[in-house]
C-alpha atoms as a PDB file:
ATOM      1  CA  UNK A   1      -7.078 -18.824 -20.192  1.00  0.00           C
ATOM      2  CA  UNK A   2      -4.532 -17.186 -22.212  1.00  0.00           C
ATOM      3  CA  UNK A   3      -7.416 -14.428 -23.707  1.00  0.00           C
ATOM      4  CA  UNK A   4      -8.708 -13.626 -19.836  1.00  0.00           C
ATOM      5  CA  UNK A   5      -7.070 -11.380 -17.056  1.00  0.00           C
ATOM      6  CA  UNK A   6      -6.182 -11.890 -13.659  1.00  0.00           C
ATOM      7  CA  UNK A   7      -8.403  -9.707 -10.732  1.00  0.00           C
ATOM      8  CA  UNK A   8      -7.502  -8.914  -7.412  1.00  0.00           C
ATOM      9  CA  UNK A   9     -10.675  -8.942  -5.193  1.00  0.00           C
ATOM     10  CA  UNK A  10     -11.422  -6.883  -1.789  1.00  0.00           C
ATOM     11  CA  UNK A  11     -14.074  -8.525  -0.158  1.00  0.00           C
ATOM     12  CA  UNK A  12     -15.334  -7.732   3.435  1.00  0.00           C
ATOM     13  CA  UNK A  13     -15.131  -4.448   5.035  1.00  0.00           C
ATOM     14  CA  UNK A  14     -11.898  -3.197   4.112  1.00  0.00           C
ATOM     15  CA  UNK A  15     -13.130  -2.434   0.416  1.00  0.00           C
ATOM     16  CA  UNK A  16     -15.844   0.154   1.604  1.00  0.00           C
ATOM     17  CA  UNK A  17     -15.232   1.230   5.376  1.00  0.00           C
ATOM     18  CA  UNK A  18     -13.221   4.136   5.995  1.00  0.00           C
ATOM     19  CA  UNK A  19     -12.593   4.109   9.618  1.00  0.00           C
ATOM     20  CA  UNK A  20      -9.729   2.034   9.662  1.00  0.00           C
ATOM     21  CA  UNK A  21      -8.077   3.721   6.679  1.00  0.00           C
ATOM     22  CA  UNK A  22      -8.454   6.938   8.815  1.00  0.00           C
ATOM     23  CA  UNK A  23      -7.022   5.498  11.516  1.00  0.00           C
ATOM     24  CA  UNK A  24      -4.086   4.378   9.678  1.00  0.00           C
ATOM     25  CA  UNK A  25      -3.808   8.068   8.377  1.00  0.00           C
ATOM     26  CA  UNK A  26      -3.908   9.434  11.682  1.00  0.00           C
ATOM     27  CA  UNK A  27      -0.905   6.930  12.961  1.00  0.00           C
ATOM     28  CA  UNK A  28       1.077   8.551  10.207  1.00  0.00           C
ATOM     29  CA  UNK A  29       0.290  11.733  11.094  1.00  0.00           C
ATOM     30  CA  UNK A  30       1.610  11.443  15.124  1.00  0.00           C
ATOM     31  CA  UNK A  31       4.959   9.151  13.834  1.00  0.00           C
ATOM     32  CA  UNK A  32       6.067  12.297  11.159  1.00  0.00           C
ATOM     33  CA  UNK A  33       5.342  14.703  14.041  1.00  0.00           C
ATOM     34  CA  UNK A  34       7.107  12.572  16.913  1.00  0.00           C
ATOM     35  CA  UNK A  35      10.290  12.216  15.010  1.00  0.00           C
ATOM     36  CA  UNK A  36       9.956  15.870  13.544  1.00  0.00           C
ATOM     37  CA  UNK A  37      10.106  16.605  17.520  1.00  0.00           C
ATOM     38  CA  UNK A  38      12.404  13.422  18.873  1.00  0.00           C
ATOM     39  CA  UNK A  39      14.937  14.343  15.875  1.00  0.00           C
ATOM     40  CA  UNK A  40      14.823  18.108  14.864  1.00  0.00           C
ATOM     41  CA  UNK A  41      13.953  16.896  11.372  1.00  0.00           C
ATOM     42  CA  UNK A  42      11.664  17.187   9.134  1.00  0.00           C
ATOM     43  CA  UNK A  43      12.491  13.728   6.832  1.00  0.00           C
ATOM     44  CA  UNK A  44       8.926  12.104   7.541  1.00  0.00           C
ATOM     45  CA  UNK A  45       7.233  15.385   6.717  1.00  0.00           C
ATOM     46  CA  UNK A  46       8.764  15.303   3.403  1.00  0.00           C
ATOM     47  CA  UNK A  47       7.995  11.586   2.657  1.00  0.00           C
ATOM     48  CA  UNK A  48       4.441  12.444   4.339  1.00  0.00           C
ATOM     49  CA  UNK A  49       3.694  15.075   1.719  1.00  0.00           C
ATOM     50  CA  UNK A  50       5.691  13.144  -1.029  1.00  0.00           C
ATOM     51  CA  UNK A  51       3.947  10.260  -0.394  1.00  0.00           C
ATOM     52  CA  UNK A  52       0.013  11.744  -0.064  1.00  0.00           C
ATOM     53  CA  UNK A  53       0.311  14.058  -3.653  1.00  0.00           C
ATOM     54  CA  UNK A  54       2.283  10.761  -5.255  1.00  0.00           C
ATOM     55  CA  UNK A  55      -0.421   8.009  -4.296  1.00  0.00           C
ATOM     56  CA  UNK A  56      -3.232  10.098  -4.220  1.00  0.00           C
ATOM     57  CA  UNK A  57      -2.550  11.033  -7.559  1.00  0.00           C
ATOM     58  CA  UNK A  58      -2.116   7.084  -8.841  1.00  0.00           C
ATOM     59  CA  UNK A  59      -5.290   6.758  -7.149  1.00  0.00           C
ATOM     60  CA  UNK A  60      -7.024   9.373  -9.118  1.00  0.00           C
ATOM     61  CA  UNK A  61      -5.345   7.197 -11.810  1.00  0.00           C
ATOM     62  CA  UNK A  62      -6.953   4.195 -10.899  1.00  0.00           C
ATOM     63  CA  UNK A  63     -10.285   5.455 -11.020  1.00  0.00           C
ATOM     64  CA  UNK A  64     -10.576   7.606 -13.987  1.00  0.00           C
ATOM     65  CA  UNK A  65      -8.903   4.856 -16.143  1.00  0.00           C
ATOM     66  CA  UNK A  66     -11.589   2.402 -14.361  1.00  0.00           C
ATOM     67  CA  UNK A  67      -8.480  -0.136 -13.217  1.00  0.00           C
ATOM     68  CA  UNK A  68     -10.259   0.053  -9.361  1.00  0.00           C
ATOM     69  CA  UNK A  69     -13.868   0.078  -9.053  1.00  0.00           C
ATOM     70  CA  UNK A  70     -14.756   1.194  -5.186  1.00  0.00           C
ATOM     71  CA  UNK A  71     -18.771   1.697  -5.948  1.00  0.00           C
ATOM     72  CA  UNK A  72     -19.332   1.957  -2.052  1.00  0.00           C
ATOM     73  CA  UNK A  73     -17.447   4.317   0.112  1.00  0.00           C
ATOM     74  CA  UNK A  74     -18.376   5.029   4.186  1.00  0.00           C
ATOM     75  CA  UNK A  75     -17.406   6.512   6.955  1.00  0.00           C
ATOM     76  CA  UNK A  76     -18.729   6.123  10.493  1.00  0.00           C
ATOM     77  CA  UNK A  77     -21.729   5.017   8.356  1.00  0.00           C
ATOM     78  CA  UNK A  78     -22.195   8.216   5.932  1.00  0.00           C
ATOM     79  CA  UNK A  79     -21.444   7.622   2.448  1.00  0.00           C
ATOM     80  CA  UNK A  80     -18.233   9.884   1.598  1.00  0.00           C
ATOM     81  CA  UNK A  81     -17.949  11.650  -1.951  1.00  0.00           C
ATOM     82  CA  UNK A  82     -14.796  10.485  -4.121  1.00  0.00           C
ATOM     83  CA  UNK A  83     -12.887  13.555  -3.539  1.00  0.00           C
ATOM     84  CA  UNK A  84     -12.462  12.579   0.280  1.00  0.00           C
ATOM     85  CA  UNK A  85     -12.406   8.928  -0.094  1.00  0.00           C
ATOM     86  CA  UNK A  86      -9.580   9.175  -2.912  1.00  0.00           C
ATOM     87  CA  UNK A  87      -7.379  11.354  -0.571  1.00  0.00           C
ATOM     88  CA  UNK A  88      -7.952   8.785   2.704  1.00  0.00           C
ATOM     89  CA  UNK A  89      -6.860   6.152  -0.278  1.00  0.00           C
ATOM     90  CA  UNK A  90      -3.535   7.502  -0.386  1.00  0.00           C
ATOM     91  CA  UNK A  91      -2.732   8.443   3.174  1.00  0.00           C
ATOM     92  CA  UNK A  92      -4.021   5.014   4.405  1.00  0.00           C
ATOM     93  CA  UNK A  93      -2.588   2.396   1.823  1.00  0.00           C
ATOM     94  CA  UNK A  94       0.151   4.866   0.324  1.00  0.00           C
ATOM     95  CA  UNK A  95       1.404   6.954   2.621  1.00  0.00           C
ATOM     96  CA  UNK A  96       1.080   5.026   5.978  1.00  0.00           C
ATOM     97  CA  UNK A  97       2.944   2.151   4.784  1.00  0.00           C
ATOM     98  CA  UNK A  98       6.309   4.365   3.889  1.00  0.00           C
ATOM     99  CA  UNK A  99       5.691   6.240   7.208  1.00  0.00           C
ATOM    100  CA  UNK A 100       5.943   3.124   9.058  1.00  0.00           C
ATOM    101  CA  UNK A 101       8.253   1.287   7.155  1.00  0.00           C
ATOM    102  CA  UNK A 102      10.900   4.029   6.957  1.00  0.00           C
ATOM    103  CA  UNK A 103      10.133   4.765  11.232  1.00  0.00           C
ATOM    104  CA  UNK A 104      10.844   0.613  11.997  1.00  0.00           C
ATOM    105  CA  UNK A 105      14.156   0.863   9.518  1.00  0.00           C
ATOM    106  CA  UNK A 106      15.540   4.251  11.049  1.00  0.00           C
ATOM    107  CA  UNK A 107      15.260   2.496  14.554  1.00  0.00           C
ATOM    108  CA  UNK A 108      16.940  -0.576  13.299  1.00  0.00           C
ATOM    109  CA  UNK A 109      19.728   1.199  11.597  1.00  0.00           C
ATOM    110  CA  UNK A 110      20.255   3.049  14.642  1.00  0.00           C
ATOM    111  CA  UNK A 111      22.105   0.664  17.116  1.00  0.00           C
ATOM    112  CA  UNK A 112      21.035   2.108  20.592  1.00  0.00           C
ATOM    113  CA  UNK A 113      17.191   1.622  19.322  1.00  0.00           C
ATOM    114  CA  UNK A 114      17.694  -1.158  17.267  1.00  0.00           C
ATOM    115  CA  UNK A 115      15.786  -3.421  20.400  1.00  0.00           C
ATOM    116  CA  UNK A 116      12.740  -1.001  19.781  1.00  0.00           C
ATOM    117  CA  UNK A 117      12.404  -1.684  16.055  1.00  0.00           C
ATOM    118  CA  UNK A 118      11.444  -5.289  17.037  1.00  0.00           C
ATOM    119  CA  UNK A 119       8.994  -4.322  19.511  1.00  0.00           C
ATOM    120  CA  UNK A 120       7.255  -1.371  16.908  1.00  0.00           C
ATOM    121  CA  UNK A 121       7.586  -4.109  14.453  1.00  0.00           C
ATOM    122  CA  UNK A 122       5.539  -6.827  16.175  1.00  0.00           C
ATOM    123  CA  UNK A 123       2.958  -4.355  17.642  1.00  0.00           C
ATOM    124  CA  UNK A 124       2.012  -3.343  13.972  1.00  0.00           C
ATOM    125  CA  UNK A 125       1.806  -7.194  12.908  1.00  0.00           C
ATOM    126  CA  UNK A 126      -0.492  -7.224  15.715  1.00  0.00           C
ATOM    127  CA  UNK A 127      -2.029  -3.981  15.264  1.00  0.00           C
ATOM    128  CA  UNK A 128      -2.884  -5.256  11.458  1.00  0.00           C
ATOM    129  CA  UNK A 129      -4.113  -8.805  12.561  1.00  0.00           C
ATOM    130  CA  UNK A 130      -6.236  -6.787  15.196  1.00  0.00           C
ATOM    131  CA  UNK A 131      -7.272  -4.758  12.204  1.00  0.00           C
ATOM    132  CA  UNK A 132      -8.243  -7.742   9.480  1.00  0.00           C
ATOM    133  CA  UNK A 133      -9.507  -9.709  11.541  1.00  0.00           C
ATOM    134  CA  UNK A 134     -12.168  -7.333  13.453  1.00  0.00           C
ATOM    135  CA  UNK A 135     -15.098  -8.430  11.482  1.00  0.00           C
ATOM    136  CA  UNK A 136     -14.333 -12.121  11.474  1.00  0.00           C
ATOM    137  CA  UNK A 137     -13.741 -14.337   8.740  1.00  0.00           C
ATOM    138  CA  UNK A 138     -14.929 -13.793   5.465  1.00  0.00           C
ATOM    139  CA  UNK A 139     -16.478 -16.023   2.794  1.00  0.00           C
ATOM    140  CA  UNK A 140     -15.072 -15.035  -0.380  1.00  0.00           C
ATOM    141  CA  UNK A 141     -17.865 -14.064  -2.847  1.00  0.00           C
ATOM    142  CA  UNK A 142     -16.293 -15.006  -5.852  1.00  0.00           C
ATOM    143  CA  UNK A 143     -17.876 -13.809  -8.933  1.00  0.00           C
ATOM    144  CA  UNK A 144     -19.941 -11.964  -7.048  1.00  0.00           C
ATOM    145  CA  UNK A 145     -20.724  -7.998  -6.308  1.00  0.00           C
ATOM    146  CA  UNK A 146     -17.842  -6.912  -4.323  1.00  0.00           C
ATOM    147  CA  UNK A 147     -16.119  -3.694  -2.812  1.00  0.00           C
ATOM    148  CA  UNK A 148     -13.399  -3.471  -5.560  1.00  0.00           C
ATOM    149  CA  UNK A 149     -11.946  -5.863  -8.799  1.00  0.00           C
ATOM    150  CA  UNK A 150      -9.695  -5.220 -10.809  1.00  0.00           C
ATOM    151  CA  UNK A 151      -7.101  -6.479 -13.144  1.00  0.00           C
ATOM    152  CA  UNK A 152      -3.558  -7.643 -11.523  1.00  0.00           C
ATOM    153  CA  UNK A 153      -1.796  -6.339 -14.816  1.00  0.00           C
ATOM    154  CA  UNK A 154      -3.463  -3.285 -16.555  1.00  0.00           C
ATOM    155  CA  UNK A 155      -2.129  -1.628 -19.331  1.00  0.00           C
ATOM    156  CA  UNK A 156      -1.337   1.009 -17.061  1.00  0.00           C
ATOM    157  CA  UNK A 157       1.243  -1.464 -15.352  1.00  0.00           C
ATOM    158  CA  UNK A 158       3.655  -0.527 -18.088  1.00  0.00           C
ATOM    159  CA  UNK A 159       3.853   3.197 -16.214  1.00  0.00           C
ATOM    160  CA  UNK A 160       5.287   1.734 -13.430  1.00  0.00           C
ATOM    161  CA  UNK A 161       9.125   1.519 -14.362  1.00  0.00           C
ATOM    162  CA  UNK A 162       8.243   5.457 -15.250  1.00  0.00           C
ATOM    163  CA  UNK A 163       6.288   5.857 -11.681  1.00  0.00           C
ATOM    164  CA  UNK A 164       9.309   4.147  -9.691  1.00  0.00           C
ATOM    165  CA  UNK A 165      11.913   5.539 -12.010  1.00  0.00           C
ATOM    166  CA  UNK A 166      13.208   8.959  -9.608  1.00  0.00           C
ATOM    167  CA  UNK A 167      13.788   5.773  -7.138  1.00  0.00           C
ATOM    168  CA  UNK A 168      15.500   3.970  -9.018  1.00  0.00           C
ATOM    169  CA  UNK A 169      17.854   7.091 -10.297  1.00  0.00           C
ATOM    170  CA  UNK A 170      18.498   8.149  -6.187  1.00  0.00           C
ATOM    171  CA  UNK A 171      19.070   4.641  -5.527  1.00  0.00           C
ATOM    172  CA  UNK A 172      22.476   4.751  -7.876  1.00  0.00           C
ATOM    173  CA  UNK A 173      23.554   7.970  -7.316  1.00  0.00           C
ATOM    174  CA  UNK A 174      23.029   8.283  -3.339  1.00  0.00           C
ATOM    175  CA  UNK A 175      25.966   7.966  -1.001  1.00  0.00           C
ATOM    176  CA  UNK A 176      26.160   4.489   0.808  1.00  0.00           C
ATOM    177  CA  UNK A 177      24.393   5.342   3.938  1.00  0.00           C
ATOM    178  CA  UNK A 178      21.027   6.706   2.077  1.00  0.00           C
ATOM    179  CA  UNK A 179      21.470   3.666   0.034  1.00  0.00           C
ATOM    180  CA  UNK A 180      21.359   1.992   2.851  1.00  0.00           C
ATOM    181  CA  UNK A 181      18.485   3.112   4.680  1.00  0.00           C
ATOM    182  CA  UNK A 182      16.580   2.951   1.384  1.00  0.00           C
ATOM    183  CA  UNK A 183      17.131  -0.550   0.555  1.00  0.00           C
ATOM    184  CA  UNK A 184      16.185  -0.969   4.655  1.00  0.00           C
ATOM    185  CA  UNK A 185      13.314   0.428   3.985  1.00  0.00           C
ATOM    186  CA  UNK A 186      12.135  -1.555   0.811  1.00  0.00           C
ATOM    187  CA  UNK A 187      12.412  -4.901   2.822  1.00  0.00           C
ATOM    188  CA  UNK A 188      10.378  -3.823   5.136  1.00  0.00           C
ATOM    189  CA  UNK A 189       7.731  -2.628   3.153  1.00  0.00           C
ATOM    190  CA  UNK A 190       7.693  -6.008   1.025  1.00  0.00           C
ATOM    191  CA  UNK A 191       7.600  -7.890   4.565  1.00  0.00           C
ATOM    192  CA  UNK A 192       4.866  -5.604   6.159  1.00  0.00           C
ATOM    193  CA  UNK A 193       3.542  -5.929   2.464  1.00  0.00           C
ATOM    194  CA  UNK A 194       3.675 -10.074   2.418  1.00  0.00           C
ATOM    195  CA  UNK A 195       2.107 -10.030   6.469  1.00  0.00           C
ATOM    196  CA  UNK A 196      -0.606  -7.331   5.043  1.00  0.00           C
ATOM    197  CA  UNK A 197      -2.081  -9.533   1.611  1.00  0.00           C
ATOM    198  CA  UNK A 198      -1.693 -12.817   3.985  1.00  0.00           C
ATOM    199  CA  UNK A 199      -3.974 -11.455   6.691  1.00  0.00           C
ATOM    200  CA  UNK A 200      -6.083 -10.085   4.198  1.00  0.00           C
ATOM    201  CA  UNK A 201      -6.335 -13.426   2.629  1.00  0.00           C
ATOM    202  CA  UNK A 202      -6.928 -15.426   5.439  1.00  0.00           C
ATOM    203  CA  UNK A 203      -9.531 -13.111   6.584  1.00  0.00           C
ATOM    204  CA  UNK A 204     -11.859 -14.139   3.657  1.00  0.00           C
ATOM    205  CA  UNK A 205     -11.431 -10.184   2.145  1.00  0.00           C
ATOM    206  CA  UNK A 206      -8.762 -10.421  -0.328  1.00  0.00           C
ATOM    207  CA  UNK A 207      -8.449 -13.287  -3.221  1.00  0.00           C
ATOM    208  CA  UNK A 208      -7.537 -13.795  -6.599  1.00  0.00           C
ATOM    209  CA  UNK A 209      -9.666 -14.553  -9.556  1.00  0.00           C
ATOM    210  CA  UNK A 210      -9.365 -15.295 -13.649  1.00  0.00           C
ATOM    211  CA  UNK A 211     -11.800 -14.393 -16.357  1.00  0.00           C
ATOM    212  CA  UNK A 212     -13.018 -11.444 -18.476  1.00  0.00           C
ATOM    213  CA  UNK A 213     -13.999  -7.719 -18.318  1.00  0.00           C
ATOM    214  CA  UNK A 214     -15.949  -7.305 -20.964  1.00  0.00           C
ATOM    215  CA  UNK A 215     -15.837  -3.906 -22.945  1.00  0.00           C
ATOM    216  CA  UNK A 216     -19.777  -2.605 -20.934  1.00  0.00           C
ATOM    217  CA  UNK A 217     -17.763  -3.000 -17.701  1.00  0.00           C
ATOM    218  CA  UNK A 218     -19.374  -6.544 -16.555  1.00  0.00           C
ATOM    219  CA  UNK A 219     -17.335  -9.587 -16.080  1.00  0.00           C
ATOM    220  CA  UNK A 220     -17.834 -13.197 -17.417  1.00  0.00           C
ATOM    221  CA  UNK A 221     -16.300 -16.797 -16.369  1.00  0.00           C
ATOM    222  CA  UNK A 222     -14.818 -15.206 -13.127  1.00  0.00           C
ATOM    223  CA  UNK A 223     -13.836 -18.500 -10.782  1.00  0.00           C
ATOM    224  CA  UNK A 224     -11.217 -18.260  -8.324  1.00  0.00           C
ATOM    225  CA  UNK A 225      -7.251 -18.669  -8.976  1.00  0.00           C
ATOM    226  CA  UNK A 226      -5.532 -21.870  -7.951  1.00  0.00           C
ATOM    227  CA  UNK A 227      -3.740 -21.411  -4.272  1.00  0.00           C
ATOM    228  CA  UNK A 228      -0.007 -21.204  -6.043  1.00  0.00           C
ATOM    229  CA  UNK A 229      -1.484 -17.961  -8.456  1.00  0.00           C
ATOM    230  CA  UNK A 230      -3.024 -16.740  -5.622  1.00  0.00           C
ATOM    231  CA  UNK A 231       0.361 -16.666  -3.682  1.00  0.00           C
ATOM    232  CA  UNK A 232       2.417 -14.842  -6.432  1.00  0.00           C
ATOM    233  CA  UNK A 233      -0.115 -12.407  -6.698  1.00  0.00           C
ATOM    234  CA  UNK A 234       0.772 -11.739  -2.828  1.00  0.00           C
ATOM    235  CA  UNK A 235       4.133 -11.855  -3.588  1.00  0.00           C
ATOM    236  CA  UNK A 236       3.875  -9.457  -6.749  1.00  0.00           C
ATOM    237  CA  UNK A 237       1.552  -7.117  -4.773  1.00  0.00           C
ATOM    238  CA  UNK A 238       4.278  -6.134  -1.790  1.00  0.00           C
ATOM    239  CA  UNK A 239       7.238  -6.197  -3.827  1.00  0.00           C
ATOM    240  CA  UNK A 240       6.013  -4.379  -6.474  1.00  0.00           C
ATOM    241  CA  UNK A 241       2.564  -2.710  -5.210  1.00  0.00           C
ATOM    242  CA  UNK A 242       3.968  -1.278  -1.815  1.00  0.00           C
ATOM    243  CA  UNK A 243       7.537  -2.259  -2.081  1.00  0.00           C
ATOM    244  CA  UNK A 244       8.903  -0.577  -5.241  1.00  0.00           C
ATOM    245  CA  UNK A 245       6.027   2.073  -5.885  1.00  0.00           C
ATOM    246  CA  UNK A 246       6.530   3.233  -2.265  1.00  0.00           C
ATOM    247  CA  UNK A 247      10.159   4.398  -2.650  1.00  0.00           C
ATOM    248  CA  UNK A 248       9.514   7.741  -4.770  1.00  0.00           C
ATOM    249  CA  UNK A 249       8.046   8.907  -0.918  1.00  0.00           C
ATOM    250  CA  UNK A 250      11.608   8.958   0.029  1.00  0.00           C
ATOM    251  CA  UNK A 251      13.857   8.830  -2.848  1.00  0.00           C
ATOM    252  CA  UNK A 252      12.133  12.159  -4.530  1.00  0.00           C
ATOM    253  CA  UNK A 253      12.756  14.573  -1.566  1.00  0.00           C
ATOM    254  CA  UNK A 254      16.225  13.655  -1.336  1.00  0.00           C
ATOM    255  CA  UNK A 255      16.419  14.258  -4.979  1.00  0.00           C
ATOM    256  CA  UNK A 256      15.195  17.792  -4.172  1.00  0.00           C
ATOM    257  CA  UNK A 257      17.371  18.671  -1.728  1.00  0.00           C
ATOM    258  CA  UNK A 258      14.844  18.520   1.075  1.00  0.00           C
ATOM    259  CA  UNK A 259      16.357  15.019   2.741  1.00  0.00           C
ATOM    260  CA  UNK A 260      20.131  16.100   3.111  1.00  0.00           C
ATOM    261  CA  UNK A 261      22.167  12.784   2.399  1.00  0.00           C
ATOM    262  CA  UNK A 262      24.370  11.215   5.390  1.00  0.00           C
END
């Protein structure tokens, strides 16, 4: 046990079908224009673009370094080449969640609209129960060939005080408000993350499992994780995963000048 890694597993059709990741691209898209024309701002355009060259760029990570192995990438039933599938990565599972996250918190913070933040809030639990649970329920095919594995704590994991670091320099040197909106928006990103990994889960397309990657890239003594690793790998996934590595998509344009602070 102590020799062999921990994988994160996509099952199901999340892993491989692109539709819904386009769709969750496109909702990001109409939010950054609707406030853009509801505020006379352009805040979600920066943490639009912010966010897109940021993940997509971890994602190009991820692949290269063989973390994420996604052998099997369609949309509307056509296989899609790993320059387009690597982009729709980041603007669905990247770049989406700040959008929405930082939309819910800016109607929360504002009292007049704070009644609306509930309401957006539930329709996207909904909206990603809706989502997860389209194709049914899953059996896990643990061991098995499957959409994506890989390991819960690469060596690239050390990166990520580096990755979230330009957050974590805003975050003390912002005025109170920004502080304020960005902490806002952290929780809920880790609560949108924690709703995400548990419908996943449920669903049959997302579980945990323990053995070894050997050095020819196959895998021996995989068997699933016990329920209680399972759950701290949720737990680890949206505050760190989505949470944390999410923030740069807002903290780096106000670092540039390009967010003006309250």
């Amino acid at each position: 046990m102590l020799l062999e890694s921990v994988f994160i597993v996509r099952g199901g059709f999340w892993g491989e079908e692109y539709e819904f990741k386009l769709l969750f691209a496109i909702v990001a898209i109409s939010i950054t224009i609707f406030d853009w024309k509801w505020k006379n701002r352009k805040d979600y355009f920066w943490v639009f673009l912010t966010g897109a060259i940021f993940w997509t760029l971890v994602e190009l990570m991820l692949h290269f370094t063989g973390v994420r192995d996604m052998p099997n990438r369609y949309l509307f039933g056509m296989e899609i080449p790993i320059w387009l599938s690597i982009p729709m990565q980041g603007l669905s599972e990247g770049v989406s969640v700040g959008i929405m996250g930082l939309f819910i918190t800016d109607l929360y913070l504002d009292k007049e609209m704070r009644k609306y933040s509930l309401i957006i809030f539930i329709i996207v639990v909904n909206g990603l129960a809706l989502v997860m649970f389209s194709h049914g329920i899953y059996t896990p095919n643990v061991g098995g060939e499957v959409p994506s594995r890989r390991e819960v704590f690469p060596l690239w994991s050390l990166l990520i005080p580096v990755l979230v670091s330009p957050a974590i320099y805003w975050f003390a040197k912002t005025d109170h408000e920004s502080r304020k909106r960005g902490s806002y928006m952290f929780i809920t990103m880790f609560i949108l993350g924690c709703i995400w990994y548990l419908f996943y889960w449920l669903s049959g397309q997302r579980w945990v499992e323990i053995g070894t990657k050997n050095r020819d890239g196959s895998y021996s003594n995989l068997r699933r994780a016990d329920p209680i690793i399972e759950l701290s790998v949720i737990i680890y996934n949206a505050a760190v995963e989505i949470a944390l590595i999410y923030m740069p998509f807002l903290a780096i344009p106000y670092l540039c000048g390009l967010i003006q602070e309250k």
